[in-house]
Protein backbone atom coordinates (compact mmCIF):
# COMPACT_ATOMS: atom_id res chain seq x y z
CA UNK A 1 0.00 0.00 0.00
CA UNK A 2 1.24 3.62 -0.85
CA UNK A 3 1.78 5.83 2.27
CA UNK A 4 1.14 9.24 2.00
CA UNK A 5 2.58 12.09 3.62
CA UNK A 6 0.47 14.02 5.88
CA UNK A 7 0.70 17.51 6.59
CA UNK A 8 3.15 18.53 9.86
CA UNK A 9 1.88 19.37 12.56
CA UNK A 10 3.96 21.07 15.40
CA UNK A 11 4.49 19.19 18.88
CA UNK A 12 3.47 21.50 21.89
CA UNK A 13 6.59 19.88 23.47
CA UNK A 14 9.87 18.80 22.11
CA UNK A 15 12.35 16.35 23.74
CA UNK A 16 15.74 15.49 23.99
CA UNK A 17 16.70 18.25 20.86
CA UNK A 18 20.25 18.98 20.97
CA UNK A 19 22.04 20.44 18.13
CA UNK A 20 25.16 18.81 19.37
CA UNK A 21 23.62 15.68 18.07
CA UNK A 22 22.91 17.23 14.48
CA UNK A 23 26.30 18.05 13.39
CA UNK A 24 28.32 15.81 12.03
CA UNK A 25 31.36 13.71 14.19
CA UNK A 26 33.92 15.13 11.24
CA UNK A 27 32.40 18.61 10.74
CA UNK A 28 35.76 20.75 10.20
CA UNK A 29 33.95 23.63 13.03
CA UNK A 30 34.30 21.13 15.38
CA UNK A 31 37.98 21.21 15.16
CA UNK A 32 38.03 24.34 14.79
CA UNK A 33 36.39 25.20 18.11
CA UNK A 34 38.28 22.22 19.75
CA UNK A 35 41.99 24.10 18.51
CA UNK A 36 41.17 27.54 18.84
CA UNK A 37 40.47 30.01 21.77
CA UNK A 38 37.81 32.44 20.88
CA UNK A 39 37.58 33.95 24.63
CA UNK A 40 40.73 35.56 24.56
CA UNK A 41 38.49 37.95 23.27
CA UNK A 42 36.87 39.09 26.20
CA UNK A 43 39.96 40.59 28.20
CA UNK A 44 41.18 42.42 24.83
CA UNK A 45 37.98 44.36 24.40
CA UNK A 46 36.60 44.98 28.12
CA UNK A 47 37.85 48.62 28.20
CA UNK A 48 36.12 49.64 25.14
CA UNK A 49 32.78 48.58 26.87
CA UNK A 50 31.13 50.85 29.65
CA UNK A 51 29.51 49.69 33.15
CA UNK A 52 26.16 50.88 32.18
CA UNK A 53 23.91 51.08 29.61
CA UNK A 54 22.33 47.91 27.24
CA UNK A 55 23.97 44.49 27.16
CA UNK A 56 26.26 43.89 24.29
CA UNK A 57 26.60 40.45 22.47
CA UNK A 58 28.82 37.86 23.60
CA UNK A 59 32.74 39.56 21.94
CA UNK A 60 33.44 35.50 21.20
CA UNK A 61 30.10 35.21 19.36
CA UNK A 62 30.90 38.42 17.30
CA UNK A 63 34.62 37.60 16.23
CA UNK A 64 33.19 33.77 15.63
CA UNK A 65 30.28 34.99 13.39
CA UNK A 66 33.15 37.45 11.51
CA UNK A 67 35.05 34.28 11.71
CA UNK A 68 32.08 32.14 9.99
CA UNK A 69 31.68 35.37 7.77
CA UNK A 70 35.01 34.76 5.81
CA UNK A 71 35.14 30.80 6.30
CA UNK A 72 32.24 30.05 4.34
CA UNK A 73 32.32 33.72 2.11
CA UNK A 74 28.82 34.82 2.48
CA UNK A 75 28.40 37.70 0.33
CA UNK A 76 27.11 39.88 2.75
CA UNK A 77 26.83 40.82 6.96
CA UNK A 78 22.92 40.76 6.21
CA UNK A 79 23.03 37.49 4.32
CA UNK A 80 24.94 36.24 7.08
CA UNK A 81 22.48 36.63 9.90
CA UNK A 82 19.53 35.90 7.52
CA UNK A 83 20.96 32.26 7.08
CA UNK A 84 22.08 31.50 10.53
CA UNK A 85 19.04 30.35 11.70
CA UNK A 86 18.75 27.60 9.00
CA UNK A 87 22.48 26.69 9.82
CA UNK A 88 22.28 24.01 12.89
CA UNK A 89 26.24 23.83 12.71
CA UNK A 90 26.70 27.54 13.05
CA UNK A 91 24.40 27.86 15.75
CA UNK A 92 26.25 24.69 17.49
CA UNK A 93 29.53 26.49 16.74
CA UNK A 94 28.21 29.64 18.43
CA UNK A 95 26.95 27.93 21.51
CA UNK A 96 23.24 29.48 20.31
CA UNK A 97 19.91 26.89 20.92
CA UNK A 98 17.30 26.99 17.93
CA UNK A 99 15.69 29.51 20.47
CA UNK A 100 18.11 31.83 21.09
CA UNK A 101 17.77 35.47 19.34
CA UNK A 102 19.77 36.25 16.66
CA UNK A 103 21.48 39.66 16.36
CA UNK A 104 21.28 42.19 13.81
CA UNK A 105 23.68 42.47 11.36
CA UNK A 106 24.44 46.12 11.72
CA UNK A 107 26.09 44.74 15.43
CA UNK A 108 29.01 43.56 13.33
CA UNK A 109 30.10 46.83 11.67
CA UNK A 110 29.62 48.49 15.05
CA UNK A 111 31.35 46.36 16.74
CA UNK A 112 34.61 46.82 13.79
CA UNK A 113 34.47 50.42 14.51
CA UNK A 114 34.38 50.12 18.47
CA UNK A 115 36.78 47.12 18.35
CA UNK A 116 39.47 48.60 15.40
CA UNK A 117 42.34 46.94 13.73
CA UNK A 118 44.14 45.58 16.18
CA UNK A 119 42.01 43.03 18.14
CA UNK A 120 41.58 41.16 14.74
CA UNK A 121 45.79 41.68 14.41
CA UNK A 122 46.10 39.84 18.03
CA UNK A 123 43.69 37.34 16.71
CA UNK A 124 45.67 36.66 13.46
CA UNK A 125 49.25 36.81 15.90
CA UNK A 126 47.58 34.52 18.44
CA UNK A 127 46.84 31.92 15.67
CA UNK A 128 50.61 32.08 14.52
CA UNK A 129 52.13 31.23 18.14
CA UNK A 130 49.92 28.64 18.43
CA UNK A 131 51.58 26.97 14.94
CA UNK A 132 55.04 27.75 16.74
CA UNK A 133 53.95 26.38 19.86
CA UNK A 134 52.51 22.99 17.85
CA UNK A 135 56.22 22.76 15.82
CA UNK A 136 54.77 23.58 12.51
CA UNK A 137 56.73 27.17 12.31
CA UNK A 138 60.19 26.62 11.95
CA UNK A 139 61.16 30.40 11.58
CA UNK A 140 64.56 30.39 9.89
CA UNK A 141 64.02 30.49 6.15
CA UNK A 142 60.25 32.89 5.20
CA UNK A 143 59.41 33.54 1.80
CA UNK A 144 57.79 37.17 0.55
CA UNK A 145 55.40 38.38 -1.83
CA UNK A 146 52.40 41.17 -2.35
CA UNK A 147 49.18 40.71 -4.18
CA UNK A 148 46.40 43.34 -5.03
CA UNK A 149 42.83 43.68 -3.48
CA UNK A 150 40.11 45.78 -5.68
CA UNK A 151 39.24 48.17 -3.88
CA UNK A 152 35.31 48.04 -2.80
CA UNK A 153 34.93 51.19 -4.74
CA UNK A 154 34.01 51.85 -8.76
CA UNK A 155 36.56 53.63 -10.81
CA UNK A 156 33.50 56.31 -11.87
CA UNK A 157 34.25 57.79 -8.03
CA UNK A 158 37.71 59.15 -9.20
CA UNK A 159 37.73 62.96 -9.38
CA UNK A 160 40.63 65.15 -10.63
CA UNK A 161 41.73 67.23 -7.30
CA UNK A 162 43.55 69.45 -9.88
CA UNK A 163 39.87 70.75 -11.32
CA UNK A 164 37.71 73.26 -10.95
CA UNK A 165 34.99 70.53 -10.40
CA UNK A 166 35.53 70.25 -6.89
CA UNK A 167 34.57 73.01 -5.95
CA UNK A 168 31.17 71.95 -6.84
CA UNK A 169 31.06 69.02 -4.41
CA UNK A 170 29.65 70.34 -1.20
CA UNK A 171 31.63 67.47 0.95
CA UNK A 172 34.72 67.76 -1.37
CA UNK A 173 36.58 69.67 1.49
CA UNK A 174 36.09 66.86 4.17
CA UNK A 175 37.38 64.77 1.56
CA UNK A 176 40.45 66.80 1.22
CA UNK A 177 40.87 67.01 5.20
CA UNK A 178 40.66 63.23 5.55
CA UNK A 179 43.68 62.96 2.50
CA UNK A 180 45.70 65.67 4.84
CA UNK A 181 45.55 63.18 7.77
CA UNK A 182 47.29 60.21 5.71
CA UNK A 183 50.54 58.99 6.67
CA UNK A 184 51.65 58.01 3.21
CA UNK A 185 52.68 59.84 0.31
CA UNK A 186 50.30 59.97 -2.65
CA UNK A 187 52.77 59.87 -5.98
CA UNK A 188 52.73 59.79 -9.78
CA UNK A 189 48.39 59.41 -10.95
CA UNK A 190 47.94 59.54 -7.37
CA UNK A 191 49.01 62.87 -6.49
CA UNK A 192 46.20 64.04 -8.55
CA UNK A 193 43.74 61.40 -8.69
CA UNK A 194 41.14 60.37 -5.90
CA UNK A 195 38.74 57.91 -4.94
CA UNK A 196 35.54 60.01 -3.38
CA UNK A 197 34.36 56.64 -2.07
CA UNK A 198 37.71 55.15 -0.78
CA UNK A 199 40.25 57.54 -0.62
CA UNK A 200 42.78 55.55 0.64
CA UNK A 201 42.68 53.24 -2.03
CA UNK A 202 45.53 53.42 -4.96
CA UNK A 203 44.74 53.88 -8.89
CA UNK A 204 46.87 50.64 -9.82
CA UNK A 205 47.77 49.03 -13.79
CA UNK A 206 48.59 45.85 -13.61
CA UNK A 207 49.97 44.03 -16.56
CA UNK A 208 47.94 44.85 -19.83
CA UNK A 209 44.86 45.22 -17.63
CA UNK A 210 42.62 48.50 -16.88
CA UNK A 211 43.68 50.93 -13.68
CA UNK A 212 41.80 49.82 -11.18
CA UNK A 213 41.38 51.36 -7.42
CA UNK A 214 42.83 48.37 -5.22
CA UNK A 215 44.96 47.65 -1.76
CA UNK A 216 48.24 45.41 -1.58
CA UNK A 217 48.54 42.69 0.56
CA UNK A 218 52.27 41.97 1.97
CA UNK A 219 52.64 38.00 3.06
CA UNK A 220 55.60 36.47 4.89
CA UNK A 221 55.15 32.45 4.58
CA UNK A 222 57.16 29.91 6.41
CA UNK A 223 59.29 27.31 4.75
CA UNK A 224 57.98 24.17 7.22
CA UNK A 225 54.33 24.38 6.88
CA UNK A 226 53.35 27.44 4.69
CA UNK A 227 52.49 29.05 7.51
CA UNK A 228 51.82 32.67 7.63
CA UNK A 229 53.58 34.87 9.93
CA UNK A 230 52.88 38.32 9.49
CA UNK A 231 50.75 40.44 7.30
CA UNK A 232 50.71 43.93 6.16
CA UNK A 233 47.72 45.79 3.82
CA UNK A 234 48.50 49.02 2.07
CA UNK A 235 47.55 51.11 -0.61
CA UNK A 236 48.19 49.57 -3.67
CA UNK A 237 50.66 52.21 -5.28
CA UNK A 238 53.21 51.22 -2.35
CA UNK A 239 56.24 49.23 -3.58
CA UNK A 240 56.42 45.56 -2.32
CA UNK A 241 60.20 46.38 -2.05
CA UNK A 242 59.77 49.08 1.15
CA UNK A 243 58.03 46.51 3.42
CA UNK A 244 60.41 43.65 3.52
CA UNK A 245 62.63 45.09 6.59
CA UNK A 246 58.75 45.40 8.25
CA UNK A 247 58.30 41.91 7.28
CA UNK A 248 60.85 40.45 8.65
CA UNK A 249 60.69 42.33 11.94
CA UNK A 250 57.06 41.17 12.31
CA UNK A 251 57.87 37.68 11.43
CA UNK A 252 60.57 37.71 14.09
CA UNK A 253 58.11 39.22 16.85
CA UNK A 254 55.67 36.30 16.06
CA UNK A 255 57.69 33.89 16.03
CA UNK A 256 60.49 34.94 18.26
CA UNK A 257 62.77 33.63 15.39
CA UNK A 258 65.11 36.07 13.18
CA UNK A 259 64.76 34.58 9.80
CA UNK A 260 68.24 33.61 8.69
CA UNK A 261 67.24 33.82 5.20
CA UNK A 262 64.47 35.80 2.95
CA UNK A 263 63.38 34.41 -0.73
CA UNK A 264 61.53 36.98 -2.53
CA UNK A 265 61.10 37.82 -6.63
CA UNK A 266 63.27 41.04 -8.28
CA UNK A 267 60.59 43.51 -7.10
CA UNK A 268 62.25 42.86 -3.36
CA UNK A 269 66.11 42.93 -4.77
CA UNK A 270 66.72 46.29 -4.37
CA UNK A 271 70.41 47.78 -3.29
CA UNK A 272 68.76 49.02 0.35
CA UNK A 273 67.03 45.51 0.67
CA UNK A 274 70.26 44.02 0.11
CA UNK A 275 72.08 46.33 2.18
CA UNK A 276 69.15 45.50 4.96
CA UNK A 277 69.62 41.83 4.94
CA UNK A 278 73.10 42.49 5.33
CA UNK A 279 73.26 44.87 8.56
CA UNK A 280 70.41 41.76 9.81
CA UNK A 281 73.20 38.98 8.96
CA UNK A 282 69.70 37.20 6.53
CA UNK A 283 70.86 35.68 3.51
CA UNK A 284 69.33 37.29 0.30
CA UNK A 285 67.61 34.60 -1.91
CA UNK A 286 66.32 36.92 -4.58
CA UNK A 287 67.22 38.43 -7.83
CA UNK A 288 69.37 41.87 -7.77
CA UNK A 289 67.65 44.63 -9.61
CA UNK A 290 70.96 45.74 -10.00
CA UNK A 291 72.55 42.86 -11.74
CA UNK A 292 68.96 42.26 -13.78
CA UNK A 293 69.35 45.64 -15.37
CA UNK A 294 73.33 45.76 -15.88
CA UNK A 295 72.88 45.44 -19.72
CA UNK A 296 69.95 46.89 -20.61
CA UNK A 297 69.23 50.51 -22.03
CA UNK A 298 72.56 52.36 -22.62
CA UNK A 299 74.41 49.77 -20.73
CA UNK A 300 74.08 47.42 -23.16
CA UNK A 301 77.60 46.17 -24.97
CA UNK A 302 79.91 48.12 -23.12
CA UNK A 303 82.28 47.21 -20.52
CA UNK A 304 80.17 46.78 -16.92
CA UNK A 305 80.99 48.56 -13.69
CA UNK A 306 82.96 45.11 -12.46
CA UNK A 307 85.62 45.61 -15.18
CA UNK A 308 87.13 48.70 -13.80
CA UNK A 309 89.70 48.06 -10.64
CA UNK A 310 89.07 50.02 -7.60
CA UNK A 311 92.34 51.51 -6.14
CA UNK A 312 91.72 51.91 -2.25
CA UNK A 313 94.90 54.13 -1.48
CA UNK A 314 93.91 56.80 -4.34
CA UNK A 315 90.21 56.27 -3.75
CA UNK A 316 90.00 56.00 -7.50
CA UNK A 317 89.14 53.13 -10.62
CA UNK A 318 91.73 52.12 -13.40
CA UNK A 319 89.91 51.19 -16.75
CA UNK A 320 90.88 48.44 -18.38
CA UNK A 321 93.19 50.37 -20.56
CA UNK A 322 94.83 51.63 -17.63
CA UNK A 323 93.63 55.01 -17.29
CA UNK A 324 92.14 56.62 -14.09
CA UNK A 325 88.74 57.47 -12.94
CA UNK A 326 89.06 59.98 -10.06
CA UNK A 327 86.37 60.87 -7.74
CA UNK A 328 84.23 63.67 -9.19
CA UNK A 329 81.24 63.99 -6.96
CA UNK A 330 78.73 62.00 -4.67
CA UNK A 331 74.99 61.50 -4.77
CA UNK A 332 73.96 61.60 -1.34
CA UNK A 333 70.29 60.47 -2.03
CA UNK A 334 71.68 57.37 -3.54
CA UNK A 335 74.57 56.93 -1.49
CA UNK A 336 76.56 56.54 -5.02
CA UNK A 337 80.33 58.58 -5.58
CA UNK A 338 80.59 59.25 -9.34
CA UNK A 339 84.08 58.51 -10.72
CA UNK A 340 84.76 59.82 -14.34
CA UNK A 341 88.15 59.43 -16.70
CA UNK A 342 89.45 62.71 -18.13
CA UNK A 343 88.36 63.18 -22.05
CA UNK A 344 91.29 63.16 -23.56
CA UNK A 345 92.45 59.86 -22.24
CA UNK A 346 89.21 58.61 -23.69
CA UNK A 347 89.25 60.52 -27.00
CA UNK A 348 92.81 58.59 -27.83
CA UNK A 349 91.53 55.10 -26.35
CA UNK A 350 91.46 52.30 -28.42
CA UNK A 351 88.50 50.33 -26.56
CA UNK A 352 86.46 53.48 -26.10
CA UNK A 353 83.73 52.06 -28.51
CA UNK A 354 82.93 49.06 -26.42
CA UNK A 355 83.70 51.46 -22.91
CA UNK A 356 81.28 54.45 -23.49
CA UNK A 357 78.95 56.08 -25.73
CA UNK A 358 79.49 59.37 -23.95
CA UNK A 359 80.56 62.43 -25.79
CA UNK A 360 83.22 63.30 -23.16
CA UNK A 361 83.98 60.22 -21.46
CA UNK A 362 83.61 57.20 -19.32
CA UNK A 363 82.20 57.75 -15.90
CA UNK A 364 81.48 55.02 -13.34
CA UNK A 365 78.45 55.09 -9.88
CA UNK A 366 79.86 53.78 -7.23
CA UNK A 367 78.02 52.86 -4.44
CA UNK A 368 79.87 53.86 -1.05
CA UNK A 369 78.85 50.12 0.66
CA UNK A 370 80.09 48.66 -2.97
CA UNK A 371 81.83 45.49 -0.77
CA UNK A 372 79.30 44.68 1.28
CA UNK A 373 76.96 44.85 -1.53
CA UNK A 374 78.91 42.81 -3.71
CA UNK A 375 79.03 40.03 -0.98
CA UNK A 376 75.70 39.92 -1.02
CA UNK A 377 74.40 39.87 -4.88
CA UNK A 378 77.12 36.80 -4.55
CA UNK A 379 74.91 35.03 -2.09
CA UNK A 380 72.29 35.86 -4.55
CA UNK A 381 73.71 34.31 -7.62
CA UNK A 382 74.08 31.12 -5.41
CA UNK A 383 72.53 27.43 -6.23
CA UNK A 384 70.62 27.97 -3.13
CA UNK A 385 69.38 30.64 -3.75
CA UNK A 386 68.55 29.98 -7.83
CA UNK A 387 66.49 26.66 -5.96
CA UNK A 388 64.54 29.04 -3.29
CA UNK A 389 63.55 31.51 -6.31
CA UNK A 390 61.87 28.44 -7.80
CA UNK A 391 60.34 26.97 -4.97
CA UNK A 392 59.57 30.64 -3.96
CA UNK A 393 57.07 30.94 -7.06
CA UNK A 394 55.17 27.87 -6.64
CA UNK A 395 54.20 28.14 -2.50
CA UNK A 396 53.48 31.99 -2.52
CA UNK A 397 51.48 31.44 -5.80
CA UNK A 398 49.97 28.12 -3.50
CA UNK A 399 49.33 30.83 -0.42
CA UNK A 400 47.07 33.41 -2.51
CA UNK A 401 45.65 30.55 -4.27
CA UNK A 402 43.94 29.40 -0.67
CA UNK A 403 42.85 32.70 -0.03
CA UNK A 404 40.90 33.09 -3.26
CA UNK A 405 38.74 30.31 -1.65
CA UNK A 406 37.85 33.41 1.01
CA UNK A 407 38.06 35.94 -1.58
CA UNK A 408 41.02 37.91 -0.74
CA UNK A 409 41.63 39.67 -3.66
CA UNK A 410 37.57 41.77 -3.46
CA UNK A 411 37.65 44.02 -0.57
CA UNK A 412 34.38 43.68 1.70
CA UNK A 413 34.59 47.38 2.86
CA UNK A 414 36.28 50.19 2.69
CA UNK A 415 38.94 51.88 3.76
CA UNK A 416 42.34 50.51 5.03
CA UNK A 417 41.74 49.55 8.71
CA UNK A 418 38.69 47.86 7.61
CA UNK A 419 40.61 45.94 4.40
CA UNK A 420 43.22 44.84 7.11
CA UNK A 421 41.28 43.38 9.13
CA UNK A 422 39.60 41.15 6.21
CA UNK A 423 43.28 40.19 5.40
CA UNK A 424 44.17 39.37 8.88
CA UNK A 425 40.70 37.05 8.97
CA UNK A 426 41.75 35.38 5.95
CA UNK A 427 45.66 34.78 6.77
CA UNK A 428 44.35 33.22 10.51
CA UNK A 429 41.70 30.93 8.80
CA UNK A 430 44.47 30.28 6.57
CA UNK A 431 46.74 28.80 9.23
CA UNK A 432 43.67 27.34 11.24
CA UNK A 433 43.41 25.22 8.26
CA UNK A 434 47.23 24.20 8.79
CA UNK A 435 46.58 23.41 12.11
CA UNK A 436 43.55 21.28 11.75
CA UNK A 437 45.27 19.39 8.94
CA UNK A 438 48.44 18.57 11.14
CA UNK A 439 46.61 18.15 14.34
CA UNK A 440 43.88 16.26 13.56
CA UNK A 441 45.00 14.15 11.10
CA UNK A 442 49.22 14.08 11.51
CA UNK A 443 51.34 12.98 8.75
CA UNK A 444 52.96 9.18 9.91
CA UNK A 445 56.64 9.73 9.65
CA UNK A 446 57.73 13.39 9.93
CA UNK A 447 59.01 14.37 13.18
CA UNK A 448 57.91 17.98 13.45
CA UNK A 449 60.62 20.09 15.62
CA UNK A 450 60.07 23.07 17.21
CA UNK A 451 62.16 26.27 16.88
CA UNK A 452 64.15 25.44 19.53
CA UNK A 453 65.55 22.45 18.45
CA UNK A 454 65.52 23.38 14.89
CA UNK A 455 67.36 25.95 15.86
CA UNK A 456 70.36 23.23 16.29
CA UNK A 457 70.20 20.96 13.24
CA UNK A 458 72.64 21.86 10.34
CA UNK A 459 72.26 23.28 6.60
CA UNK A 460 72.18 20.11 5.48
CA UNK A 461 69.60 18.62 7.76
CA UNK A 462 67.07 21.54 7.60
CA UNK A 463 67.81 21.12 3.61
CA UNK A 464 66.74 17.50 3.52
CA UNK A 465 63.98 18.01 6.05
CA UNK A 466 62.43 21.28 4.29
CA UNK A 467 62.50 18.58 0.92
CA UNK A 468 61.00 15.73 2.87
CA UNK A 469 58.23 18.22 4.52
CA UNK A 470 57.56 19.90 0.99
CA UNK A 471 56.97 16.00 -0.76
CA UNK A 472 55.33 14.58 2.03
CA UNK A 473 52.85 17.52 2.01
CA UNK A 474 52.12 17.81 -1.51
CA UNK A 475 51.09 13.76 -2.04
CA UNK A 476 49.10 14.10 1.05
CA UNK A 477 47.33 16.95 -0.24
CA UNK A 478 46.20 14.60 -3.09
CA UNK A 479 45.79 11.65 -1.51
CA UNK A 480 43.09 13.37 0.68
CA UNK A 481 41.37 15.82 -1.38
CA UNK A 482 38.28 14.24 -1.61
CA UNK A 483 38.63 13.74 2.31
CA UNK A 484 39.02 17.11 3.40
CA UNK A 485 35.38 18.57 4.69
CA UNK A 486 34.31 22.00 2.18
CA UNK A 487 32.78 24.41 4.17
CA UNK A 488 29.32 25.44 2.93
């Protein structure tokens, strides 16, 4: 016989209903909540609450629903409290009943404002000891790269600050008083050129593509684990180059570790970067700018600065036909001493085609650090290095890759307080992830060490253990693809 379905009917009374019971024994939030302190929260915060006055929400429930926020990449704050109630594992991982109320969603953007940057930076920093603590950091050898974040703002809100046309927009001077308070220098398209909507966001080309208004993102990964240890968000006109000595010094205060060695693309290999890693005793894994550009432009086919012999005693360079460069002048900006040849040595020199196409004659830039800065483009031109600079590519490339699964690249909101905080979500979910993957289901046969004792093994061992680590984490990744939960 054919049953039929009759219509529901509620029960005045309901028994033994506990969400607990409704979400899954693997469900990745139960890990999550199991690994992770989210009450931290409430000693950070308590002096931006007063003694009177309306109840607040729980602080763990709002960083956990900003957590959940990101994690799954609801589209919206709105969106996010609409579908909570028809989520029983976000209610579990809340700690919320089916009856409890749910908040509005205009708590969370009040909350951002009373909270500001930093809570969600102690968050992101807390995450990162814990790795260290667990042995998945090992500290010594971080790799460095930046990555742009369009701006949650339409390129139709740019106005020309140079045009008469501002005068006719009544908030136009706020808008000017809020650029006076920034810290960083507006340059080049700029200088000029403004975002009503976000001013603090950059007019950025990239590639072949259209100028866009968009943020950088500044990443420093660790070699053991891919862990990331410190994060920086600026405008998206600021060179990659000027925040590695930042980097490093926040990778060190998370960690307590002083990287021994940075890998980083040609964008990073400038002559103060190298200079930097060598006053911080860090080996440079990266490509010189310097030595990229040598022979290129009017440096191409003739003799290079290395060919001409520098003469300590005279403070002067002899040419390779002998003659003598003396010291004419120095660029203090550049920290460069020009040396130049007299012109009628060079007029009667045989090799002065392949030495200069100057009409006078050969002159040379020195840079006043030249040793030191030769040491270190030699550490740069090294196997090691040429085999970081590969593997460099692929895990930084692997690191933004993850956080398109969050959306990193689309800013939520705007302004920069509010797009570092997104980016300090998204790098601690990022690492969570690490530390659920380890934790809860640990690779058989890979001793993890923590910094301490890593701190001990030799070149060669952290060489063949960094190789092991690398393989061992890349099959696994495979193996259990279709094993890992997917949020949402």
């Amino acid at each position: 016989m054919m049953g039929h379905h009759l219509p529901p009917q509620e029960n005045i009374f309901m028994y033994n209903i506990h969400i607990e019971n409704r979400v899954r024994k693997d469900h990745i939030l139960r890990s999550i909540k199991e690994l992770i302190d989210f009450d931290f929260i409430y000693k950070e915060v308590e002096d931006r609450y007063g003694k009177n006055g309306n109840v607040s929400v729980p602080p763990p429930v709002i960083l956990k629903l900003i957590f959940l926020f990101f994690f799954y990449n609801v589209r919206s704050e709105r969106e996010l409290m609409e579908t909570l109630p028809e989520r029983l594992d976000w209610l579990w991982f809340l700690d919320y009943t089916l009856e409890s109320p749910i908040p509005d969603h205009s708590v969370l953007s009040k909350t951002r404002a009373r909270w500001g940057k930093e809570i969600f930076k102690q968050f992101f920093e807390r995450i990162v000891v814990q790795c260290v603590e667990k042995g998945l950091v090992d500290g010594t050898k971080i790799f460095m790269d930046a990555s742009l974040i369009d701006a949650n703002a339409s390129n139709n809100s740019v106005v020309d600050t140079h045009s008469l046309k501002k005068y006719l927009n009544k908030g136009y001077r706020e808008l000017e008083k809020r650029l006076e308070e920034k810290d960083s220098p507006r340059g080049g398209v700029n200088a000029r050129h403004v975002s009503v909507t976000d001013p603090e966001a950059s007019i950025v080309r990239h590639g072949r593509g259209k100028a866009k208004l968009q943020y950088k993102t500044h990443r420093a990964v660790d070699a053991l684990h891919e862990v990331i240890t410190t994060v920086e968000v600026t405008p998206g006109a600021v060179d990659e180059a000027h925040r590695m000595a930042s980097l490093v010094d926040g990778h060190a205060a998370n960690t307590l570790a002083r990287p021994d060695t940075v890998i980083a693309d040609s964008k990073y290999g400038t002559i103060e970067n190298l200079l930097e890693c060598h006053d911080k005793g860090i080996n440079p894994h990266m490509p010189a700018v310097q030595t990229k550009n040598k022979s290129t432009g009017s440096r191409k086919d003739i003799f290079p600065e290395e060919q001409f012999i520098y003469d300590k005693n005279t403070d002067s360079l002899i040419c390779s036909a002998g003659n003598i460069l003396k010291r004419r002048s120095l660029h203090a900006l550049r920290n460069n001493i020009k040396y130049a040849a007299r012109g009628k040595d060079c007029k009667k020199c045989g090799l002065r085609p392949q030495c200069t196409r100057d009409s006078n004659s050969r002159s040379v830039q020195r840079h006043i650090r030249k040793e030191e800065l030769d040491a270190m483009i030699s550490i740069t031109r090294s196997h090691k290095s040429q085999r970081d600079i590969k593997t460099r590519q692929h895990l930084m490339e692997r690191s933004y890759a993850r956080g398109t699964r969050y959306d990193f690249d689309r800013a939520r909101w705007r302004g920069l307080w509010k797009v570092a905080i997104q980016e300090y979500i998204i790098c601690a979910i990022q690492n969570i992830e690490v530390l659920v993957h380890y934790l809860t289901k640990p690779l058989s046969g890979i001793a993890v060490k923590p910094i301490k004792e890593a701190r001990h093994q030799s070149a060669r061992e952290k060489s063949q253990q960094y190789i092991l680590d690398m393989l061992l984490f890349s099959l696994c990744r495979i193996r259990r693809m279709g094993d890992t939960p997917i949020p949402g």
